[in-house]
PDB file of N, CA and C in Angstrom:
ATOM      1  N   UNK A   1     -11.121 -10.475  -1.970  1.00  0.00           N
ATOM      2  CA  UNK A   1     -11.669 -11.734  -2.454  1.00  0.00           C
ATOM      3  C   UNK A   1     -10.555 -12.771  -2.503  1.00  0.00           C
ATOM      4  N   UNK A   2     -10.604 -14.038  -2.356  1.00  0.00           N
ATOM      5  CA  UNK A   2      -9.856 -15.006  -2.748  1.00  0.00           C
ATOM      6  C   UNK A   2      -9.610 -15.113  -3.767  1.00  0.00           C
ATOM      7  N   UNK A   3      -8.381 -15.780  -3.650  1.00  0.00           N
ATOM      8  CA  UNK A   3      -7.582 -16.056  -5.171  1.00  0.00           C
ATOM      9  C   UNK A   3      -7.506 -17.457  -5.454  1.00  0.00           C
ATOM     10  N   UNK A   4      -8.117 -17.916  -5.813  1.00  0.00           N
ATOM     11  CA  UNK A   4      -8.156 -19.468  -6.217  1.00  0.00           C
ATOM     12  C   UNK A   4      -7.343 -19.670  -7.951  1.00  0.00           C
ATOM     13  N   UNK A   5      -6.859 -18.936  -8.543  1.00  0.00           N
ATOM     14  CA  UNK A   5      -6.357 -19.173  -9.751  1.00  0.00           C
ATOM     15  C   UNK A   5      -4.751 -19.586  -9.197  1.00  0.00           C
ATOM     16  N   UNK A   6      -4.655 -20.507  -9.567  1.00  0.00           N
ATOM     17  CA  UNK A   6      -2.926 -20.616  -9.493  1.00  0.00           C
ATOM     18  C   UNK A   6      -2.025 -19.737 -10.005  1.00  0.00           C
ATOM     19  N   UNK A   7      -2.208 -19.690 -11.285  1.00  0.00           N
ATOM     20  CA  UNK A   7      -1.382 -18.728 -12.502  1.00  0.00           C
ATOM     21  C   UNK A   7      -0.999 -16.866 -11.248  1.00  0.00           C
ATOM     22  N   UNK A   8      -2.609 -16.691 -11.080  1.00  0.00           N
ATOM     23  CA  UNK A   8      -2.529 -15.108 -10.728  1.00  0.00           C
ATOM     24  C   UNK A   8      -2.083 -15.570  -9.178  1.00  0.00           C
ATOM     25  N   UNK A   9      -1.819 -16.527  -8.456  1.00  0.00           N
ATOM     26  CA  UNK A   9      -1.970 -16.537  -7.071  1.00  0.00           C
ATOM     27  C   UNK A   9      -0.515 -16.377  -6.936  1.00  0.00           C
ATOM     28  N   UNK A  10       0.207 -16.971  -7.736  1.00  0.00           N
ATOM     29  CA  UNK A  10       2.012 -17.155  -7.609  1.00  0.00           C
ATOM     30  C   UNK A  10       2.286 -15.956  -7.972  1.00  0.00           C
ATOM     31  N   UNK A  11       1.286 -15.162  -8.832  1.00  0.00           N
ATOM     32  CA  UNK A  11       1.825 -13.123  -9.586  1.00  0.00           C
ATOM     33  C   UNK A  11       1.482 -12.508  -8.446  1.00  0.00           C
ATOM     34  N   UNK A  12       0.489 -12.918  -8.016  1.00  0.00           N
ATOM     35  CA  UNK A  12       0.151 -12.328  -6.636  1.00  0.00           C
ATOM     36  C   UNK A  12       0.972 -12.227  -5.600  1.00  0.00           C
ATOM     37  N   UNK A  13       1.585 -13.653  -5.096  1.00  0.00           N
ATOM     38  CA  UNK A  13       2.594 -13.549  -4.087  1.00  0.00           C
ATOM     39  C   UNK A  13       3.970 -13.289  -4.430  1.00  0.00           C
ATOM     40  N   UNK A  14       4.270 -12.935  -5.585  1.00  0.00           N
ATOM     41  CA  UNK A  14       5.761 -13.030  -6.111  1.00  0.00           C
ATOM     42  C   UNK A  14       6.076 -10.788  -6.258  1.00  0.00           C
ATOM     43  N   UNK A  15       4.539 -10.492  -6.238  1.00  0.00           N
ATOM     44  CA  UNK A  15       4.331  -8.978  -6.284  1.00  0.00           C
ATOM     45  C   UNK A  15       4.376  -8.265  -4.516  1.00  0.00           C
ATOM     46  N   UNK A  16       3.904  -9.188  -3.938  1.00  0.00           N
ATOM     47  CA  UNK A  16       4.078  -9.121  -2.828  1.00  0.00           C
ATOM     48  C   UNK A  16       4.954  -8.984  -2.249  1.00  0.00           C
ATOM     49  N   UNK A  17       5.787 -10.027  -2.549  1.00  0.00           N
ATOM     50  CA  UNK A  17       7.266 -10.400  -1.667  1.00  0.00           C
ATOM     51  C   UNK A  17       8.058  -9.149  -2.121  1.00  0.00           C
ATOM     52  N   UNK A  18       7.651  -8.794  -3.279  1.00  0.00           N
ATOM     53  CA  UNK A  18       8.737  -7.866  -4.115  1.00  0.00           C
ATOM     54  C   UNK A  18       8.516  -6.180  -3.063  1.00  0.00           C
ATOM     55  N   UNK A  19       7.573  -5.983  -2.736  1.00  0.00           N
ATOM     56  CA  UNK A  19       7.497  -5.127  -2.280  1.00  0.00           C
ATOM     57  C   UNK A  19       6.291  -4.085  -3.241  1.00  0.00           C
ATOM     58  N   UNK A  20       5.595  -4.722  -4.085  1.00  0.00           N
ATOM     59  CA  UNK A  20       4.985  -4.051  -5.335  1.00  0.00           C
ATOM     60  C   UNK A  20       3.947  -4.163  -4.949  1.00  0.00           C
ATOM     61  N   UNK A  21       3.125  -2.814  -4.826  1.00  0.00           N
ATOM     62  CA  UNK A  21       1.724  -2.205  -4.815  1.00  0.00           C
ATOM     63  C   UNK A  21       0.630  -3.090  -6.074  1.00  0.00           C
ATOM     64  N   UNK A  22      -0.523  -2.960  -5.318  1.00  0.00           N
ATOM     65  CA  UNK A  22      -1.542  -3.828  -6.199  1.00  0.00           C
ATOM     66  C   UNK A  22      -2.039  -2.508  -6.947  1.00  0.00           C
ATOM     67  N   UNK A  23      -2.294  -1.796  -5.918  1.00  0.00           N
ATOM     68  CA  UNK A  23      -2.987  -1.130  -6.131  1.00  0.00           C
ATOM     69  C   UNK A  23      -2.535   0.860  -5.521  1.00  0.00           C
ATOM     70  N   UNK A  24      -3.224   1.437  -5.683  1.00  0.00           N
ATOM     71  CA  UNK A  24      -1.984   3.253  -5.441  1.00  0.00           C
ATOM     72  C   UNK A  24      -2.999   4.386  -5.592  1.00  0.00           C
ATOM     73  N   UNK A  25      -3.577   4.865  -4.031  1.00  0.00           N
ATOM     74  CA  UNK A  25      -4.375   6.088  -4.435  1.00  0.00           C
ATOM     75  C   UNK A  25      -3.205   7.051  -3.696  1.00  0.00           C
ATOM     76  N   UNK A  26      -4.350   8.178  -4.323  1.00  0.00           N
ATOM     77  CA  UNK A  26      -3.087   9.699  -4.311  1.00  0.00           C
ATOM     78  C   UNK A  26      -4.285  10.127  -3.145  1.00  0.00           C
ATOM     79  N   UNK A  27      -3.538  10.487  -2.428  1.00  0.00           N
ATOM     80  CA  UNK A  27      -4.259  11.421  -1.297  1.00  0.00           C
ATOM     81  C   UNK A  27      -3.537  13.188  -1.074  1.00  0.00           C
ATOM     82  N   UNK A  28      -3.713  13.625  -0.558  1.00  0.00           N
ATOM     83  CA  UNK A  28      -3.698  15.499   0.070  1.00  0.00           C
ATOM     84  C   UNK A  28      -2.705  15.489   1.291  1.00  0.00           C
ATOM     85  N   UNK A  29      -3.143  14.189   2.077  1.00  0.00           N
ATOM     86  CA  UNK A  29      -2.198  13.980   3.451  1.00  0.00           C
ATOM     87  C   UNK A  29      -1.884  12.512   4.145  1.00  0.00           C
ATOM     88  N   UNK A  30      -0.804  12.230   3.275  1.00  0.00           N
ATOM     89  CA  UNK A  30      -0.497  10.463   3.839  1.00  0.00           C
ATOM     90  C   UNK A  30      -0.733  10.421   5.367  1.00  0.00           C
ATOM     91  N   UNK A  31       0.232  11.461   5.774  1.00  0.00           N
ATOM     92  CA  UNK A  31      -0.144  11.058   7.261  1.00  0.00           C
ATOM     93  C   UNK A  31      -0.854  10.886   8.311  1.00  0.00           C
ATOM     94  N   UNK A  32      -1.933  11.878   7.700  1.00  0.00           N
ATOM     95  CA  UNK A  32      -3.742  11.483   8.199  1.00  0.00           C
ATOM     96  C   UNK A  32      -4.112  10.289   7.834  1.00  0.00           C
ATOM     97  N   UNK A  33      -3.777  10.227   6.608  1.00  0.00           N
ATOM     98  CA  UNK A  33      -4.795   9.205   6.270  1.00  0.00           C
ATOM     99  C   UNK A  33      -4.026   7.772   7.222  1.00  0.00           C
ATOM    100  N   UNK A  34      -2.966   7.780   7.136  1.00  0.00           N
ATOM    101  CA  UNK A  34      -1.770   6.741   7.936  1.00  0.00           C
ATOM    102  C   UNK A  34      -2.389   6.710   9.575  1.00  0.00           C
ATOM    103  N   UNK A  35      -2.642   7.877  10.007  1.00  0.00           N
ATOM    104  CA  UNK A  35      -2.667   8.209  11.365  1.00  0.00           C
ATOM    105  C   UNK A  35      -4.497   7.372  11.335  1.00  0.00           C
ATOM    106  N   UNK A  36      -5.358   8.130  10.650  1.00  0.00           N
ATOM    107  CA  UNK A  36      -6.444   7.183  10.440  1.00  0.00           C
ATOM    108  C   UNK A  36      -7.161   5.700  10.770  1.00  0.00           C
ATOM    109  N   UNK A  37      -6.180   5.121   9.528  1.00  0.00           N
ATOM    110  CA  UNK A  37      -6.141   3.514   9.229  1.00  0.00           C
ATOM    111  C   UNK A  37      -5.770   2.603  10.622  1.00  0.00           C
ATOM    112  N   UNK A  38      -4.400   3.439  10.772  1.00  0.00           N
ATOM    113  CA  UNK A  38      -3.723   2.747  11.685  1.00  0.00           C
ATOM    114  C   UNK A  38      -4.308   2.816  12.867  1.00  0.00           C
ATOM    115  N   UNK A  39      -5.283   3.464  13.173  1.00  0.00           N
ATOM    116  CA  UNK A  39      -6.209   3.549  14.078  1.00  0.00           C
ATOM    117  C   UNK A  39      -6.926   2.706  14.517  1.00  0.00           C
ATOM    118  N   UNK A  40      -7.476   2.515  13.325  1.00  0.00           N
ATOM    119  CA  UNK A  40      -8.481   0.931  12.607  1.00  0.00           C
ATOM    120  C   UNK A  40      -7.810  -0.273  12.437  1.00  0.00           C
ATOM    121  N   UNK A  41      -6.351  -0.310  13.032  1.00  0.00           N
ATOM    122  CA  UNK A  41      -6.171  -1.857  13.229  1.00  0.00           C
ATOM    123  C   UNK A  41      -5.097  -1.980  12.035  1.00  0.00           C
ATOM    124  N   UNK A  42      -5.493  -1.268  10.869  1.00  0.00           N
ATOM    125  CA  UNK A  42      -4.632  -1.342   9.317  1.00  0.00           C
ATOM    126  C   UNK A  42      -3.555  -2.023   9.934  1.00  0.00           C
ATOM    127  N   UNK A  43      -2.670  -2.909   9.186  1.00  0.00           N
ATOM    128  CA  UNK A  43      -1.237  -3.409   8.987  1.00  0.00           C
ATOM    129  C   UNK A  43      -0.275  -2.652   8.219  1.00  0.00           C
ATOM    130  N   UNK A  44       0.206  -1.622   8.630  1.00  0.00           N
ATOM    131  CA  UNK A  44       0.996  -0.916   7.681  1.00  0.00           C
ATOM    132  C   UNK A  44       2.156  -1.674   7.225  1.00  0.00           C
ATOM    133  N   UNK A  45       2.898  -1.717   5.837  1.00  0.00           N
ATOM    134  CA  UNK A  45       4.315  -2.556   5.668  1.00  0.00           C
ATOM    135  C   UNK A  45       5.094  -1.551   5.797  1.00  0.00           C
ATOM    136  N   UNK A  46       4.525  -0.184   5.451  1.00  0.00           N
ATOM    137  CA  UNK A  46       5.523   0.657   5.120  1.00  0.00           C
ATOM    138  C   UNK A  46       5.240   1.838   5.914  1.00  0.00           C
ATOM    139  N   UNK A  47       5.482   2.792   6.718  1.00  0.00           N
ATOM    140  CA  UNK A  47       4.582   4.087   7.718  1.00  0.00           C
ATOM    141  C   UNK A  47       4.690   5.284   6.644  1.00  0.00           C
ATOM    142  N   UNK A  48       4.892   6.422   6.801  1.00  0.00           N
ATOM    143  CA  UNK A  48       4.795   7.632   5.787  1.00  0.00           C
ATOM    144  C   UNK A  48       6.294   7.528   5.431  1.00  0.00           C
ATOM    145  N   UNK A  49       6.678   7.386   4.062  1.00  0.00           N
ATOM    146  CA  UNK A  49       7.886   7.684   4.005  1.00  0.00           C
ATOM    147  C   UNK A  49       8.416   8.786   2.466  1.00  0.00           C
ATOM    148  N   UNK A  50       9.407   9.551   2.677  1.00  0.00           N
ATOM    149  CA  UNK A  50       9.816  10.698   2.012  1.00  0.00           C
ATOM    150  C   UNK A  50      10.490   9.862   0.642  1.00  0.00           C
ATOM    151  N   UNK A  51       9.820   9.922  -0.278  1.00  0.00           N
ATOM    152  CA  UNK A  51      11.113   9.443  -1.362  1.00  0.00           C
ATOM    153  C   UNK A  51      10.686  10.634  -2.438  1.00  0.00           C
ATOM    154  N   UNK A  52      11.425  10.276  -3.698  1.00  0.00           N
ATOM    155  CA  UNK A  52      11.685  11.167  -5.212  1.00  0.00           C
ATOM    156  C   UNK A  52      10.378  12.085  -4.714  1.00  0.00           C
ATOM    157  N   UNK A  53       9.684  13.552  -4.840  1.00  0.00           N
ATOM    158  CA  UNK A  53       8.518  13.797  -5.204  1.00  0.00           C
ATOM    159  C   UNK A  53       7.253  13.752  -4.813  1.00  0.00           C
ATOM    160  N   UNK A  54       7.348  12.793  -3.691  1.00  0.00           N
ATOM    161  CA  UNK A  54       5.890  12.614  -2.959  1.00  0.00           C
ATOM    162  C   UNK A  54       6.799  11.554  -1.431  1.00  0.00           C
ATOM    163  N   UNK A  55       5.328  11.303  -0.611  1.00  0.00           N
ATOM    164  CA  UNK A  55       5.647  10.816   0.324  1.00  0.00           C
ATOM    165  C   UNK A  55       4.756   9.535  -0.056  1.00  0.00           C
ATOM    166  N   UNK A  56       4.816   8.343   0.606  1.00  0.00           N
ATOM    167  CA  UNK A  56       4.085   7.280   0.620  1.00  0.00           C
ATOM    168  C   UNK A  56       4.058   6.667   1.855  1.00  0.00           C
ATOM    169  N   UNK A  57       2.668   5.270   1.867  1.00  0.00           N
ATOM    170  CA  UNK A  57       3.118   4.462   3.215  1.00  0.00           C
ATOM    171  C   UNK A  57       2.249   2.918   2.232  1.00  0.00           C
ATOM    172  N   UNK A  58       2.482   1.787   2.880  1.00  0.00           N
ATOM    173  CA  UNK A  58       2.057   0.770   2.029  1.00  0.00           C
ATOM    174  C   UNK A  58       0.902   0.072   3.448  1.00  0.00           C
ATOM    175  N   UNK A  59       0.169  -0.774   2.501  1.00  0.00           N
ATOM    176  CA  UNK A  59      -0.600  -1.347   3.687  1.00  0.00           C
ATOM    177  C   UNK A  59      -0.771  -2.630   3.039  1.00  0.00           C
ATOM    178  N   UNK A  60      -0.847  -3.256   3.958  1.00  0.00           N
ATOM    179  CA  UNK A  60      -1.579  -5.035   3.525  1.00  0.00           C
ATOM    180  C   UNK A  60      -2.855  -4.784   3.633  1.00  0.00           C
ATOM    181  N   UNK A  61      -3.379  -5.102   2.375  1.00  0.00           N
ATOM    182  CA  UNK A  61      -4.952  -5.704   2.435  1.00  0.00           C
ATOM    183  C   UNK A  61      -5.494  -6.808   2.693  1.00  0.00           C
ATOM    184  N   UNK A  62      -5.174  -7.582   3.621  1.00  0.00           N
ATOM    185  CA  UNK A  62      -5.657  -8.783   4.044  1.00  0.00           C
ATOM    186  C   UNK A  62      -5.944  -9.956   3.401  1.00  0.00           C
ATOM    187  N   UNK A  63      -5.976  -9.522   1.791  1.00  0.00           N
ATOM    188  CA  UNK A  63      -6.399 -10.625   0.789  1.00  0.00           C
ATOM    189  C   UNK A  63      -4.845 -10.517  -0.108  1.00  0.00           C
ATOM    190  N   UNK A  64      -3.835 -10.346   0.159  1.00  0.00           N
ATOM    191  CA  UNK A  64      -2.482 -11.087  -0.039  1.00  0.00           C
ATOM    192  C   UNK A  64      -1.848  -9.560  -1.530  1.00  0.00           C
ATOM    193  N   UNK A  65      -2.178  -8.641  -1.047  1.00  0.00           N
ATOM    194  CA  UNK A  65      -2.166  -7.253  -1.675  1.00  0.00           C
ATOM    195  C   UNK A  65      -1.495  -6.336  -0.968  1.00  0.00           C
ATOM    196  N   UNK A  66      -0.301  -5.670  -1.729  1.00  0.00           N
ATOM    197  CA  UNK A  66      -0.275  -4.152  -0.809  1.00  0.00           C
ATOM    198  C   UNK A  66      -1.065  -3.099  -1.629  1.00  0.00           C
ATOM    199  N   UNK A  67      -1.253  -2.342  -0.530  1.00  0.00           N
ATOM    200  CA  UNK A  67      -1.871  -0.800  -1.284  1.00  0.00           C
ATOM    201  C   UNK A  67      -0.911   0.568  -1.089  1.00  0.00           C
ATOM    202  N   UNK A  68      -0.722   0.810  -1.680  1.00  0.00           N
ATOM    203  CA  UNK A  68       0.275   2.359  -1.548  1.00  0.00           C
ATOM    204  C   UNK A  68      -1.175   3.636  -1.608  1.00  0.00           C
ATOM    205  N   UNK A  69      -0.692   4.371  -0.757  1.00  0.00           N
ATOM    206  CA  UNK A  69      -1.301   5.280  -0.462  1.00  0.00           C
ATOM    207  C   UNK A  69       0.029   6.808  -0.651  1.00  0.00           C
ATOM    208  N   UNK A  70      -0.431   7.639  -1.433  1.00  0.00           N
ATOM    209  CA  UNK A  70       0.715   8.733  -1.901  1.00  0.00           C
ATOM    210  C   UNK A  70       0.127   9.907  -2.000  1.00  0.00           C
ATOM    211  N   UNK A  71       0.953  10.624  -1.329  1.00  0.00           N
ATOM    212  CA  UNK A  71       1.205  12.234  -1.167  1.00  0.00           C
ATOM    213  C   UNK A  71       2.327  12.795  -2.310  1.00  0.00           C
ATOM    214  N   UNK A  72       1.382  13.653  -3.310  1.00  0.00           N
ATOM    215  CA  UNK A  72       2.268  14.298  -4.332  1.00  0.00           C
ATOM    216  C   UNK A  72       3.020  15.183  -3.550  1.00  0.00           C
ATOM    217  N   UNK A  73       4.551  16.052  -3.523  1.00  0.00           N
ATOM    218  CA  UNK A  73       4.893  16.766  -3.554  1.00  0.00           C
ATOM    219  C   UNK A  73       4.374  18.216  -3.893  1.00  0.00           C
ATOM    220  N   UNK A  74       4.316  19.192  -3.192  1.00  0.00           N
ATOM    221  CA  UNK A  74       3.574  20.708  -4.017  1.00  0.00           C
ATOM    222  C   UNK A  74       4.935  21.446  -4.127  1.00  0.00           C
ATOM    223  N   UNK A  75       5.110  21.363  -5.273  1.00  0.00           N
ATOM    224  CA  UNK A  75       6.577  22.675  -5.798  1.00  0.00           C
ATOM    225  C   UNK A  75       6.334  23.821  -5.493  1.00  0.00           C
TER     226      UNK A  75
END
């Protein structure tokens, strides 16, 4: 949806720039789901990547949002 509020539009783009997720589902297999999306055109910012505990990849949502998508670690 559009963001027509000023206040949230500058939190919006200032979360953005930062590199900060709007939003963060946990998935079973980033890289399916990565391999998936990216199928469909998705804009990835970020592809599958290994950090602390889990793996992640980020995506632009078209309405001025990233989404993190994350793979827990299995000990």
């Amino acid at each position: 949806a559009l963001n027509d509020n000023p206040a949230a539009k500058a939190f919006q783009q200032a979360q953005f720039q930062q590199g900060q997720p709007a939003a963060m589902f946990f998935t079973d297999n980033v890289q399916a789901d990565y391999d998936r999306m990216k199928a469909r055109d998705a804009t990835f910012t970020m592809p599958p990547t290994d950090v602390t505990g889990s793996k992640i990849a980020r995506l632009n949502d078209t309405c001025g949002n990233l989404i993190q998508v994350t793979q827990l670690v299995q000990w």
